[in-house]
Protein backbone atom coordinates (compact mmCIF):
# COMPACT_ATOMS: atom_id res chain seq x y z
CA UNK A 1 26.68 2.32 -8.19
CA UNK A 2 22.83 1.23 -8.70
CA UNK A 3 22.38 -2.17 -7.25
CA UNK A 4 21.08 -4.76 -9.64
CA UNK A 5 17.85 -5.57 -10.24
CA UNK A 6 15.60 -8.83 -11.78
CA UNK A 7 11.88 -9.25 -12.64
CA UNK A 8 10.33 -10.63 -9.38
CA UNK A 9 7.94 -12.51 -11.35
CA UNK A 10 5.20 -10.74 -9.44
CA UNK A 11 3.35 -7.84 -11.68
CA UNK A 12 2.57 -5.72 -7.92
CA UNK A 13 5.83 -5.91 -6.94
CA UNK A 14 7.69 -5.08 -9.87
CA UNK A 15 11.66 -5.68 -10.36
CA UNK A 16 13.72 -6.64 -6.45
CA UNK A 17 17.39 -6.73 -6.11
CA UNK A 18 19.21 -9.87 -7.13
CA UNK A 19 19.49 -11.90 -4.38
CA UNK A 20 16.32 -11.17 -2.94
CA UNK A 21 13.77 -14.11 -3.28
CA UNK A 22 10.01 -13.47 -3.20
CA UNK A 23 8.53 -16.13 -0.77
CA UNK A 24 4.64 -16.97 0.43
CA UNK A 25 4.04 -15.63 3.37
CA UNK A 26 3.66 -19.19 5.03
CA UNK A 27 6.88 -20.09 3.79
CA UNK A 28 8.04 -17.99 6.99
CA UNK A 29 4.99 -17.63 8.98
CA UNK A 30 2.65 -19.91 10.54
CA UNK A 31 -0.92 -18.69 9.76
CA UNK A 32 -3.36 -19.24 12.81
CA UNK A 33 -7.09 -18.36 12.40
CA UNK A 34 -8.78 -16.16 15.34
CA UNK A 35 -12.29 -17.48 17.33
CA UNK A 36 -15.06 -15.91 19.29
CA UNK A 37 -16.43 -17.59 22.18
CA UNK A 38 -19.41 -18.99 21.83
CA UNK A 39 -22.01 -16.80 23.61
CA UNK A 40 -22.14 -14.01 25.95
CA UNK A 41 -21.94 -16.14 28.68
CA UNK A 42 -20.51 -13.89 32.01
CA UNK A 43 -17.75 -16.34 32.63
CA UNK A 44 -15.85 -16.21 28.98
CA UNK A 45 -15.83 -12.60 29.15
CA UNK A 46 -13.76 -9.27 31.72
CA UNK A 47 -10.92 -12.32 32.08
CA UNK A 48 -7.59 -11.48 31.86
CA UNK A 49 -6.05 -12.65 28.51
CA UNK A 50 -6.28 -9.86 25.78
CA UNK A 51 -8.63 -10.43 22.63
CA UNK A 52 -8.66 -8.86 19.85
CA UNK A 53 -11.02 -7.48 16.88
CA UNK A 54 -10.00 -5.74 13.21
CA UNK A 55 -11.98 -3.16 14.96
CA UNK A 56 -9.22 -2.54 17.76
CA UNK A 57 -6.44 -1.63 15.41
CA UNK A 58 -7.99 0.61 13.20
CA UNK A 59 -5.33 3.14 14.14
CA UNK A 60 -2.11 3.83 12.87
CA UNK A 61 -0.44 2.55 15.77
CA UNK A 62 2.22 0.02 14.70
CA UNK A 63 1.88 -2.22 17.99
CA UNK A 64 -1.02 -3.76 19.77
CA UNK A 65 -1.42 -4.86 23.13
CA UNK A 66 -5.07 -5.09 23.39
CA UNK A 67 -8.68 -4.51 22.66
CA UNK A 68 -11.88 -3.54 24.16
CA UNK A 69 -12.68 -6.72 25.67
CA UNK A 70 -10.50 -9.38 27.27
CA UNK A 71 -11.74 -13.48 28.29
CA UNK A 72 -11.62 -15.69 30.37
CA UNK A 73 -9.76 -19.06 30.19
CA UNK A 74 -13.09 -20.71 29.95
CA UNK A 75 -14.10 -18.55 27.33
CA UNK A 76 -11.12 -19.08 25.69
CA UNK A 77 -11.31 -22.98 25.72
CA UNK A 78 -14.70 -22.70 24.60
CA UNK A 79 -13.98 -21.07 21.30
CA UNK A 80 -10.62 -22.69 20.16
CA UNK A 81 -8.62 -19.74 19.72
CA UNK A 82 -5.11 -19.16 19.58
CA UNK A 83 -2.65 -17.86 22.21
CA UNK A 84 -0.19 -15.89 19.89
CA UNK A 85 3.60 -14.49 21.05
CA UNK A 86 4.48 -11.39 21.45
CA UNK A 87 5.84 -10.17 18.33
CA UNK A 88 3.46 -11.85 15.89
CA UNK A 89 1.40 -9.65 13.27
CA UNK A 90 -2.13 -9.36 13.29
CA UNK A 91 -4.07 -8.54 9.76
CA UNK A 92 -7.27 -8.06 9.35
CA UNK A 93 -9.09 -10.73 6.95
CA UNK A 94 -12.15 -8.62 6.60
CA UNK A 95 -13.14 -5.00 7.07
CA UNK A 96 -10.87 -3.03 6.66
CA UNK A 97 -9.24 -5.85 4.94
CA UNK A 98 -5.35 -5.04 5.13
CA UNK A 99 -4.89 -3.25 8.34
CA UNK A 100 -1.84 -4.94 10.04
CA UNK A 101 -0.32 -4.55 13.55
CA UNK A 102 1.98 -6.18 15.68
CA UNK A 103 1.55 -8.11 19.05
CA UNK A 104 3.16 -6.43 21.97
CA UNK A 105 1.83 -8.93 24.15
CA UNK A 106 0.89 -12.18 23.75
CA UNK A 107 -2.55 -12.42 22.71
CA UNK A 108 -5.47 -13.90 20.93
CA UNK A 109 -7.78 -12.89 17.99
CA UNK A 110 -11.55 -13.50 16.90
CA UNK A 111 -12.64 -15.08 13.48
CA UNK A 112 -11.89 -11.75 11.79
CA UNK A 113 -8.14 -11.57 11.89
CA UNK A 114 -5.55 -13.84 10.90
CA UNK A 115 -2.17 -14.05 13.06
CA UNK A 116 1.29 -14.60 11.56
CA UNK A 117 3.67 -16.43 14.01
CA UNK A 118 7.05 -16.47 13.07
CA UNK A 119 9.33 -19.72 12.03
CA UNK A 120 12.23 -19.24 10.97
CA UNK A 121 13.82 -16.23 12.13
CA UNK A 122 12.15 -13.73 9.86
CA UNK A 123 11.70 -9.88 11.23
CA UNK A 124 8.37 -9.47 11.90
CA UNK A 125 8.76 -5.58 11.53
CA UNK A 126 10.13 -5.81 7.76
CA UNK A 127 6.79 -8.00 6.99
CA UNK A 128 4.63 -5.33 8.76
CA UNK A 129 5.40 -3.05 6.44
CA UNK A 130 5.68 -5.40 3.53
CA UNK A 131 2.22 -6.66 3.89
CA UNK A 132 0.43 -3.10 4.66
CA UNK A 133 2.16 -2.10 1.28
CA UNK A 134 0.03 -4.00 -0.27
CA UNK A 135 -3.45 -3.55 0.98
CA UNK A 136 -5.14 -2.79 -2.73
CA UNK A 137 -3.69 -6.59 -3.81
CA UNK A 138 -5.26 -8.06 -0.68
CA UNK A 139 -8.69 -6.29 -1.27
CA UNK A 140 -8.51 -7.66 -5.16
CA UNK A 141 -8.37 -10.80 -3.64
CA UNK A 142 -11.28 -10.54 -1.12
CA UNK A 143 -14.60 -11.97 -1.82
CA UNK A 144 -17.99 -11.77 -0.25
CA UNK A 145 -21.47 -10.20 -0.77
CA UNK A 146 -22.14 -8.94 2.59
CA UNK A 147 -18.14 -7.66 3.16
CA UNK A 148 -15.28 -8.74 1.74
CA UNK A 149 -12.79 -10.95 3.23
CA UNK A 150 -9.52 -12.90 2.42
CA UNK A 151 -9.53 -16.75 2.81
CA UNK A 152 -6.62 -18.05 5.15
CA UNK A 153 -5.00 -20.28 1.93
CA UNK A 154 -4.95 -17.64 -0.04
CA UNK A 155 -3.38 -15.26 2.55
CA UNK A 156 -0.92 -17.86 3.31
CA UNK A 157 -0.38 -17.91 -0.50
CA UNK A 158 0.43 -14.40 -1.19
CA UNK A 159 3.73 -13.64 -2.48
CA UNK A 160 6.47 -10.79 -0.72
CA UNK A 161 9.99 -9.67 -1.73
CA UNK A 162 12.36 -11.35 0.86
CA UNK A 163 15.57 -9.84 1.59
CA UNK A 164 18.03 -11.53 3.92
CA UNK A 165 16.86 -11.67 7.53
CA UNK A 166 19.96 -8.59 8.30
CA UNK A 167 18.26 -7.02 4.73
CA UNK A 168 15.10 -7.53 6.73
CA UNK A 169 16.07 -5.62 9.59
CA UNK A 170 18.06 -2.92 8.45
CA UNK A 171 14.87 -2.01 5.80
CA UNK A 172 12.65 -2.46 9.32
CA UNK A 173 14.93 0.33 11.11
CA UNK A 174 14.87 2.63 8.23
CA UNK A 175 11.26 2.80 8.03
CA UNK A 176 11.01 3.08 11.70
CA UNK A 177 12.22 6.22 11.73
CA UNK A 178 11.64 7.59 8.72
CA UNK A 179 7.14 6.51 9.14
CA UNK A 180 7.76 8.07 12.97
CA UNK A 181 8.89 11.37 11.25
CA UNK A 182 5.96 11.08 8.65
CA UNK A 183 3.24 10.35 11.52
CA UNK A 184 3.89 12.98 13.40
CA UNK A 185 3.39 15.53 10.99
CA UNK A 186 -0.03 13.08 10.34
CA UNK A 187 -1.29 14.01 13.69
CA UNK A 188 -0.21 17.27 13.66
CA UNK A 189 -2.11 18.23 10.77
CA UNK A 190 -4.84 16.19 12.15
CA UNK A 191 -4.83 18.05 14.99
CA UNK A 192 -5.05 21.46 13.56
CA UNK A 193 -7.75 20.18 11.52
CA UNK A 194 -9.58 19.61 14.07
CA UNK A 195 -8.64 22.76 15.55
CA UNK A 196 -9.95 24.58 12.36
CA UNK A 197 -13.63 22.71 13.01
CA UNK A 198 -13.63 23.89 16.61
CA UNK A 199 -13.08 27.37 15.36
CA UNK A 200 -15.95 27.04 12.67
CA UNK A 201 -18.52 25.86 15.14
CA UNK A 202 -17.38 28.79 17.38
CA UNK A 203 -17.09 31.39 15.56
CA UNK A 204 -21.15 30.01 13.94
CA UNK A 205 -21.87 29.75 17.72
CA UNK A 206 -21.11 33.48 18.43
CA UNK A 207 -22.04 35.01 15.21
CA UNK A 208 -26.06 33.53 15.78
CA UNK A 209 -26.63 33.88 19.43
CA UNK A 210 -24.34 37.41 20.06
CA UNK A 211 -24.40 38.88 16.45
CA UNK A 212 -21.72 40.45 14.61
CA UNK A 213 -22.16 44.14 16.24
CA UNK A 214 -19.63 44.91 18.23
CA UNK A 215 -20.67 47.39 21.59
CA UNK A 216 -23.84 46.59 22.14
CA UNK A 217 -25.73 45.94 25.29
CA UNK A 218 -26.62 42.19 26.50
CA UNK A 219 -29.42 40.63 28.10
CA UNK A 220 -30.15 37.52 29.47
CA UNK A 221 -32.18 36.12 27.14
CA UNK A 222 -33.75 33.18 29.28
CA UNK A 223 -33.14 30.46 27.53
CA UNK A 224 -30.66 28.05 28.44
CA UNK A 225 -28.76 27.03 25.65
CA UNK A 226 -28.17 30.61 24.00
CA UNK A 227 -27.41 32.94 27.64
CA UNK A 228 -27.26 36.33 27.06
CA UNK A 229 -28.74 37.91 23.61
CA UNK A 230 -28.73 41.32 21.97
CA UNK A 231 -30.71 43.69 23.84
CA UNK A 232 -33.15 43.91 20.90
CA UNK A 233 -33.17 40.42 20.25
CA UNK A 234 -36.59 38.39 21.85
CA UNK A 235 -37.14 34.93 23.19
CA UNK A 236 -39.69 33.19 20.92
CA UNK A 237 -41.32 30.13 20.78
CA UNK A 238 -40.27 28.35 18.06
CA UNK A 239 -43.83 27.81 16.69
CA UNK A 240 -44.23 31.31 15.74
CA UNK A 241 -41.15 31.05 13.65
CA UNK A 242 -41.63 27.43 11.91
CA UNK A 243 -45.03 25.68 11.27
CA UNK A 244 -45.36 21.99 10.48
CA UNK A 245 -46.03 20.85 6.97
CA UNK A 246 -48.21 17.89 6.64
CA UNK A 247 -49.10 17.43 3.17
CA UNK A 248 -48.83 14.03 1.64
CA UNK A 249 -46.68 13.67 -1.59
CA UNK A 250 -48.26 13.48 -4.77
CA UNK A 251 -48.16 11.01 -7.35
CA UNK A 252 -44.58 11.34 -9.79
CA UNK A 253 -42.52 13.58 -6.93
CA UNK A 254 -38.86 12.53 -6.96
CA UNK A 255 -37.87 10.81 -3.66
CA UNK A 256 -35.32 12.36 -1.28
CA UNK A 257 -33.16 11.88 1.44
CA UNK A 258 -31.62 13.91 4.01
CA UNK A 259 -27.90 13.71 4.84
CA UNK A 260 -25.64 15.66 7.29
CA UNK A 261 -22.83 15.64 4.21
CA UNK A 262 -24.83 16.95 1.49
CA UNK A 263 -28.00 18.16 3.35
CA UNK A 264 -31.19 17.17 1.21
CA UNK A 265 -31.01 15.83 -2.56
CA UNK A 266 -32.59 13.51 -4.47
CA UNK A 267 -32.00 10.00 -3.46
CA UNK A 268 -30.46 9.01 -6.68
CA UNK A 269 -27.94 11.85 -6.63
CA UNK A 270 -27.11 10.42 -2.75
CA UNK A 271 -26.51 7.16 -4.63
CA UNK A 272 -24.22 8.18 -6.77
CA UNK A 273 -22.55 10.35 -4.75
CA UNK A 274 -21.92 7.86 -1.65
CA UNK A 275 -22.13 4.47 -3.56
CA UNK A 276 -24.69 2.94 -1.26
CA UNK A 277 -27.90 2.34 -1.19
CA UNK A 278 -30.80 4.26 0.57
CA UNK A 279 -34.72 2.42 0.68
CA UNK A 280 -36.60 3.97 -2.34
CA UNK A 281 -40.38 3.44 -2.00
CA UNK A 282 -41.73 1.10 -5.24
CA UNK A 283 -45.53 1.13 -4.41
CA UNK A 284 -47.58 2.94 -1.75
CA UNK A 285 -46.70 6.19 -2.36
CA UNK A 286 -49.29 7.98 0.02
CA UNK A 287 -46.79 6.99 3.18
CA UNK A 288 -44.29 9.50 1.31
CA UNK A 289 -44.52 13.39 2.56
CA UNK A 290 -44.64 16.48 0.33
CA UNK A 291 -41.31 18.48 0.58
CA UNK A 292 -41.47 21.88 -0.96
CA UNK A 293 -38.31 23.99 -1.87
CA UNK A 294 -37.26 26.59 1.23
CA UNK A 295 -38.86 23.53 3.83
CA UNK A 296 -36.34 22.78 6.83
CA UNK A 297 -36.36 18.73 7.79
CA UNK A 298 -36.17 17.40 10.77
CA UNK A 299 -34.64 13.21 10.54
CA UNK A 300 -33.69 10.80 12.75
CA UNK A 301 -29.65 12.17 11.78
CA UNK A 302 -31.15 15.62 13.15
CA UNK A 303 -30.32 14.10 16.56
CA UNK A 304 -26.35 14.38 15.81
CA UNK A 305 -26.58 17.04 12.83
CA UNK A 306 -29.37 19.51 13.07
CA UNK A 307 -31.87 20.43 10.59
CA UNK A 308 -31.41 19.99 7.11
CA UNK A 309 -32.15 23.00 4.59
CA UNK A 310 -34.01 21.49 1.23
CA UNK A 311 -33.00 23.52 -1.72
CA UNK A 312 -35.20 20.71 -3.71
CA UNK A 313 -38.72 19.83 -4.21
CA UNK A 314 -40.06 16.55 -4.03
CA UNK A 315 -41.00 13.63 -1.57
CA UNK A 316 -39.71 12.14 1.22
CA UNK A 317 -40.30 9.51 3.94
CA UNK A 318 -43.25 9.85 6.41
CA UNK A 319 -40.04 9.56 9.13
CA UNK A 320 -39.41 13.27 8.20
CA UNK A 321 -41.00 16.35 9.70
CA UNK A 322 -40.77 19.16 7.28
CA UNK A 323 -40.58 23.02 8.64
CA UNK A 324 -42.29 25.52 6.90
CA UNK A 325 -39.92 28.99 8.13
CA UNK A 326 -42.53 32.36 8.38
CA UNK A 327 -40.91 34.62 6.27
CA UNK A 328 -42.02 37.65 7.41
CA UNK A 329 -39.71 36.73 10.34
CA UNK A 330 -36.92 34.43 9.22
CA UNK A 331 -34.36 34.74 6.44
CA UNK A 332 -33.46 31.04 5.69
CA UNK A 333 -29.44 31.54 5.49
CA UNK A 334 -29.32 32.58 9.22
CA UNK A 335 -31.59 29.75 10.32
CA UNK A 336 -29.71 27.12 7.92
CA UNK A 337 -26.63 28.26 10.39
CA UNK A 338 -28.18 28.29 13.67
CA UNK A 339 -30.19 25.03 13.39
CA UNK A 340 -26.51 23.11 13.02
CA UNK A 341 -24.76 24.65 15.92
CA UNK A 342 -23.97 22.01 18.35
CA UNK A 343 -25.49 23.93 21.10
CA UNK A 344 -28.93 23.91 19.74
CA UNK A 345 -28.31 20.43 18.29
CA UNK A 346 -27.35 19.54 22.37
CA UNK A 347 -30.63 21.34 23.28
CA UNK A 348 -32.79 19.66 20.78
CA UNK A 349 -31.21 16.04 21.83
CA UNK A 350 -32.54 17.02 25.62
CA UNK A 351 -35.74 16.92 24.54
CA UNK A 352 -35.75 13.16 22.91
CA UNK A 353 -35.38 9.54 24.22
CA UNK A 354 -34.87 8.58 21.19
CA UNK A 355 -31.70 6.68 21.51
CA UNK A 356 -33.51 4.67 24.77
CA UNK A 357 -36.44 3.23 23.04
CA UNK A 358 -36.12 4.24 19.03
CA UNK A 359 -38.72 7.74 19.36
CA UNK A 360 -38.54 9.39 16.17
CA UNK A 361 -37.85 13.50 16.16
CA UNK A 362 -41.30 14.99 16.29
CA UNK A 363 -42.26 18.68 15.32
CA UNK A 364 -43.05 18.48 19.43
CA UNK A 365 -39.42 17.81 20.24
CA UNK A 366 -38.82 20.85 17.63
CA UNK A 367 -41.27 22.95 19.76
CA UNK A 368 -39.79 22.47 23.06
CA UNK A 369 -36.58 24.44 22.25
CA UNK A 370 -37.15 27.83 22.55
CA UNK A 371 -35.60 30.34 20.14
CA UNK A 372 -34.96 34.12 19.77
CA UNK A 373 -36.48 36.34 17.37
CA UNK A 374 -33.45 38.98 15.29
CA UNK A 375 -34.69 41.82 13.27
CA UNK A 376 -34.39 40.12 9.43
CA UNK A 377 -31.86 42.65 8.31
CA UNK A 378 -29.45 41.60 11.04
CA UNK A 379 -30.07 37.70 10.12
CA UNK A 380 -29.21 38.46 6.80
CA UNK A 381 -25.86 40.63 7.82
CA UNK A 382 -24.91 37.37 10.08
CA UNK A 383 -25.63 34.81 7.30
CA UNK A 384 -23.23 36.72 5.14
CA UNK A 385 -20.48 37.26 7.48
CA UNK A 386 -21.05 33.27 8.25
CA UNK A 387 -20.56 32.28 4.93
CA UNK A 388 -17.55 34.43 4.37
CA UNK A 389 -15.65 33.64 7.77
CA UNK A 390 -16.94 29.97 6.98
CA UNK A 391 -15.53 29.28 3.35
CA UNK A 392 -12.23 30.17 4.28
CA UNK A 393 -12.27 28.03 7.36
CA UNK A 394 -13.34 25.28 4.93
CA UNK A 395 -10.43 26.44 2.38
CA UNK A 396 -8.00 25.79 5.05
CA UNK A 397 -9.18 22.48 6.43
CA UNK A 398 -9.45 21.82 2.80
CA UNK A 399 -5.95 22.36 2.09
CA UNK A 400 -5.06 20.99 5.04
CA UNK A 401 -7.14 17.57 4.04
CA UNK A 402 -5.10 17.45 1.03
CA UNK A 403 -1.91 18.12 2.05
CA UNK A 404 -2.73 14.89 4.29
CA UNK A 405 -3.86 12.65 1.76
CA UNK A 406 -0.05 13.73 -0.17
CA UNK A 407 1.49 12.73 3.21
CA UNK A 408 -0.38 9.71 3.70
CA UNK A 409 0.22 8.56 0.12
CA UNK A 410 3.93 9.58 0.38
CA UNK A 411 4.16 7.50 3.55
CA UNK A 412 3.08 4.28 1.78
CA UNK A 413 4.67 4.69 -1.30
CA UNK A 414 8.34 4.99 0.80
CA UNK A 415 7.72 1.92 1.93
CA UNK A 416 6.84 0.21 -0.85
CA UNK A 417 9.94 1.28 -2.70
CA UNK A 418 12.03 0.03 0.25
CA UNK A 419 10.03 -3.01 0.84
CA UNK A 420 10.60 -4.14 -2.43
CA UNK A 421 14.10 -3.47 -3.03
CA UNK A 422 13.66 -0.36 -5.34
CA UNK A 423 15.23 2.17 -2.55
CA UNK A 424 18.46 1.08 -0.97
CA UNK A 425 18.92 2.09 2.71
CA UNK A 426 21.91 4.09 2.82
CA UNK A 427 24.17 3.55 5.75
C-alpha cells in the first residue's frame, strides 16, 4: 500500500510522507563558523590538531579525518576556531559550494566551511545525504562577485524533510549501501578511463617515434627522449624543420588564444565556449603577433600540453612564439601528433626554468630538443592511422564519460527520492 503523502510546503522538496516534518537545519544542528590563523607564523602551523579546507574534501569520500595541513594549539587560539566532534558534518560555504563530509575525528575548519554539530539526537548520516541532495538550492542561494558563498543565517535557515530519528537511520543505512554499490562502479569506470588515455598517449607514442611498419630494422637514433628510430629515419635539428615567425599583427586581425582543450580559436569563440574571460587587447595593437593559418604555437600551457596547431588566421599575444613547419619536409597532421606526446612535452619542459622564476617558452627552448626527420609519405601514413586508432579511443572514453555522468546523476537522484520521503526503504 503507497504510504501517504502531503505538500512539504517547500517547492525543492516536493510532497514527504505524513508525519515527516521539514525542519531548519539549526533546529537540530548547531552551526559553528571555521577560522584561519592569523599568519604563517612557524608555531600555528605542522601541530597536531587536524584543519580543514573545502579544498580537502573535494572527493567523494563520505568521511573526513583530515587535510593537508594541521596547527598548533597556539595557532589555534590565535584564530578562534572551533574544535568540532567526531561525527559532525562539514559543508563547504564557498567553492564548491555544497560539498559535504563527515568528521571522523574531531577537528577544526577555516573560514570556508561551516560545521554542523549535532543537538538533539539527529543522525548525522541521514543529513549528509539530505543536504548534498540539494547542492543546486544552496548555489541559488550563494552570493558574491569574486566566488560565491552561502551566509551562515541563511544556511542555518535552510529547510530539510525530517523523518523520525529511527526514519533517519534506517534511510542513512539504505543509502549506505546502496551509494557504496554505485561508487564503485564510479571508480571503476574512472579507472578504465583513465586506462583508455594511457593507451591513447601510447599507442601516439609508438606510432611517431617507431612508425606503423611492422619488421623493420632499428637504430639508435641519439636522442634521448625518442631511443631507437627507423633505420631510415634521421636525427634533425629542429630548426631545419620549423622556423620562427616574427611578424607583428596588422591592424583589424581577430585576436586568439591558445588552449590545450580546443587548441587555437578565436578568443571570442574560447569565451563562449568556456564562459570565462581571457585579456583581449583594446589599444596598442603592435604588441600583438601575426598568426597565419598552418603556424604551430608555442604558450606558456605548451609547458604541460605541447604545441598548439592553428587552423585560424589572426593575432595573438607577443607571449606566443609561432612555428612556421618547412613543408617540403613536414606534413602538419604527423607533427600536430608528435608535438603533444608527453615524452617530447617532458623533453621540452627540461629545457625551461620556467616554473622557478616565470621564463616564458622561447623558440630557443623549442630549438634545444632535437627531432627526427621521416620521409613525408610515411608521416602522412602515421597521421592517418593516428587519427583512426585515436577517434575510437576517444569514442570509448566518450561513452564511457557518459555512461558516468548517468551514474553520477542516478546516484543523486536515489537519494533525493529517499531523502525526501518519495522512496520507502523496504525492509
Amino acid at each position: 500500500m503507497a504510504r501517504a503523502m502531503k505538500d512539504s510546503g517547500v517547492e525543492w522538496i516536493g510532497e514527504i510522507p505524513v508525519g515527516w516534518k521539514v525542519d531548519n537545519i539549526k533546529r537540530h544542528f548547531s552551526v559553528i563558523a571555521g577560522a584561519t590563523p592569523k599568519s604563517e607564523n612557524r608555531e600555528f602551523w605542522d601541530g597536531d590538531i587536524p584543519w580543514i579546507t573545502p579544498a580537502d574534501y573535494k572527493t567523494r569520500d563520505k568521511f573526513i579525518s583530515g587535510g593537508k595541513r594541521n596547527i598548533t594549539q597556539a595557532g589555534y587560539d590565535s584564530c578562534g576556531t572551533t574544535l568540532i566532534p567526531r561525527g559532525s558534518i562539514v559543508f563547504s560555504k564557498r567553492a564548491p559550494v555544497g560539498t559535504v563530509a563527515i568528521a571522523n575525528n574531531e577537528l577544526c575548519t577555516n573560514q570556508g566551511c561551516l560545521s554542523c554539530v549535532v543537538k538533539d539526537g539527529s543522525v548525522p548520516d541521514y543529513y549528509y545525504y539530505a543536504m548534498s541532495a540539494f547542492t543546486e538550492q544552496f548555489e541559488l542561494l550563494s552570493t558574491g562577485t569574486t566566488f560565491k558563498e552561502i551566509a551562515a543565517d541563511v544556511f542555518a535557515n535552510f529547510r530539510l524533510p525530517a523523518p523520525s530519528t529511527a526514519g533517519q537511520q534506517k534511510i542513512a543505512d539504505f543509502l549506505d549501501v546502496e551509494c557504496a554499490r554505485i561508487d564503485a562502479v564510479i571508480e571503476q569506470t574512472r579507472a578504465s578511463i583513465e586506462e583508455y588515455k594511457k593507451l591513447k598517449q601510447s599507442v601516439i607514442t609508438q606510432a611517431v617515434t617507431k612508425g606503423v611498419r611492422s619488421g623493420r630494422k632499428m637504430k639508435d637514433s641519439g636522442v634521448e627522449w625518442v631511443g631507437e628510430i627507423p633505420e631510415d629515419w634521421e636525427s634533425i635539428n629542429p630548426k631545419a624543420l620549423f622556423s620562427q615567425r616574427k611578424e607583428k599583427a596588422t591592424a583589424g586581425e581577430r585576436q586568439l588564444t591558445a588552449s590545450q582543450q580546443y587548441g587555437v580559436i578565436y578568443q571570442d569563440e574560447y569565451m563562449e565556449l568556456t564562459g570565462s574571460k581571457v585579456v583581449t587587447v583594446e589599444k596598442d595593437f603592435d604588441i600583438l603577433k601575426h598568426v597565419e593559418a598552418g603556424d604551430f604555437v608555442i604558450s606558456m600551457r605548451s609547458f604541460q600540453g605541447g604545441l598548439e596547431y592553428s587552423t585560424k588566421t589572426g593575432s595573438i599575444s607577443s607571449a606566443y612564439v609561432m612555428l612556421i613547419p618547412n613543408l617540403s619536409m613536414v606534413f602538419p597532421r604527423f607533427y600536430r601528433w608528435l608535438l603533444k606526446t608527453s615524452v617530447y612535452i617532458s623533453a621540452l619542459q627540461s629545457t625551461s626554468n620556467m616554473v622557478r622564476d616565470g621564463q616564458a617558452m622561447r623558440y630557443s627552448n623549442f630549438a634545444q630538443v632535437r627531432l627526427y626527420s621521416v620521409p613525408l609519405d610515411e608521416q602522412e601514413e602515421i597521421a592517418d592511422y593516428l587519427d583512426e586508432k585515436c577517434a575510437a579511443i576517444d569514442q570509448l572514453v566518450k561513452q564511457k564519460e557518459s555512461f558516468l555522468t548517468e551514474l553520477e546523476s542516478y546516484k543523486k537522484s536515489l537519494i533525493f527520492e529517499y531523502v525526501t520521503g518519495k522512496k520507502e526503504v523496504q525492509v
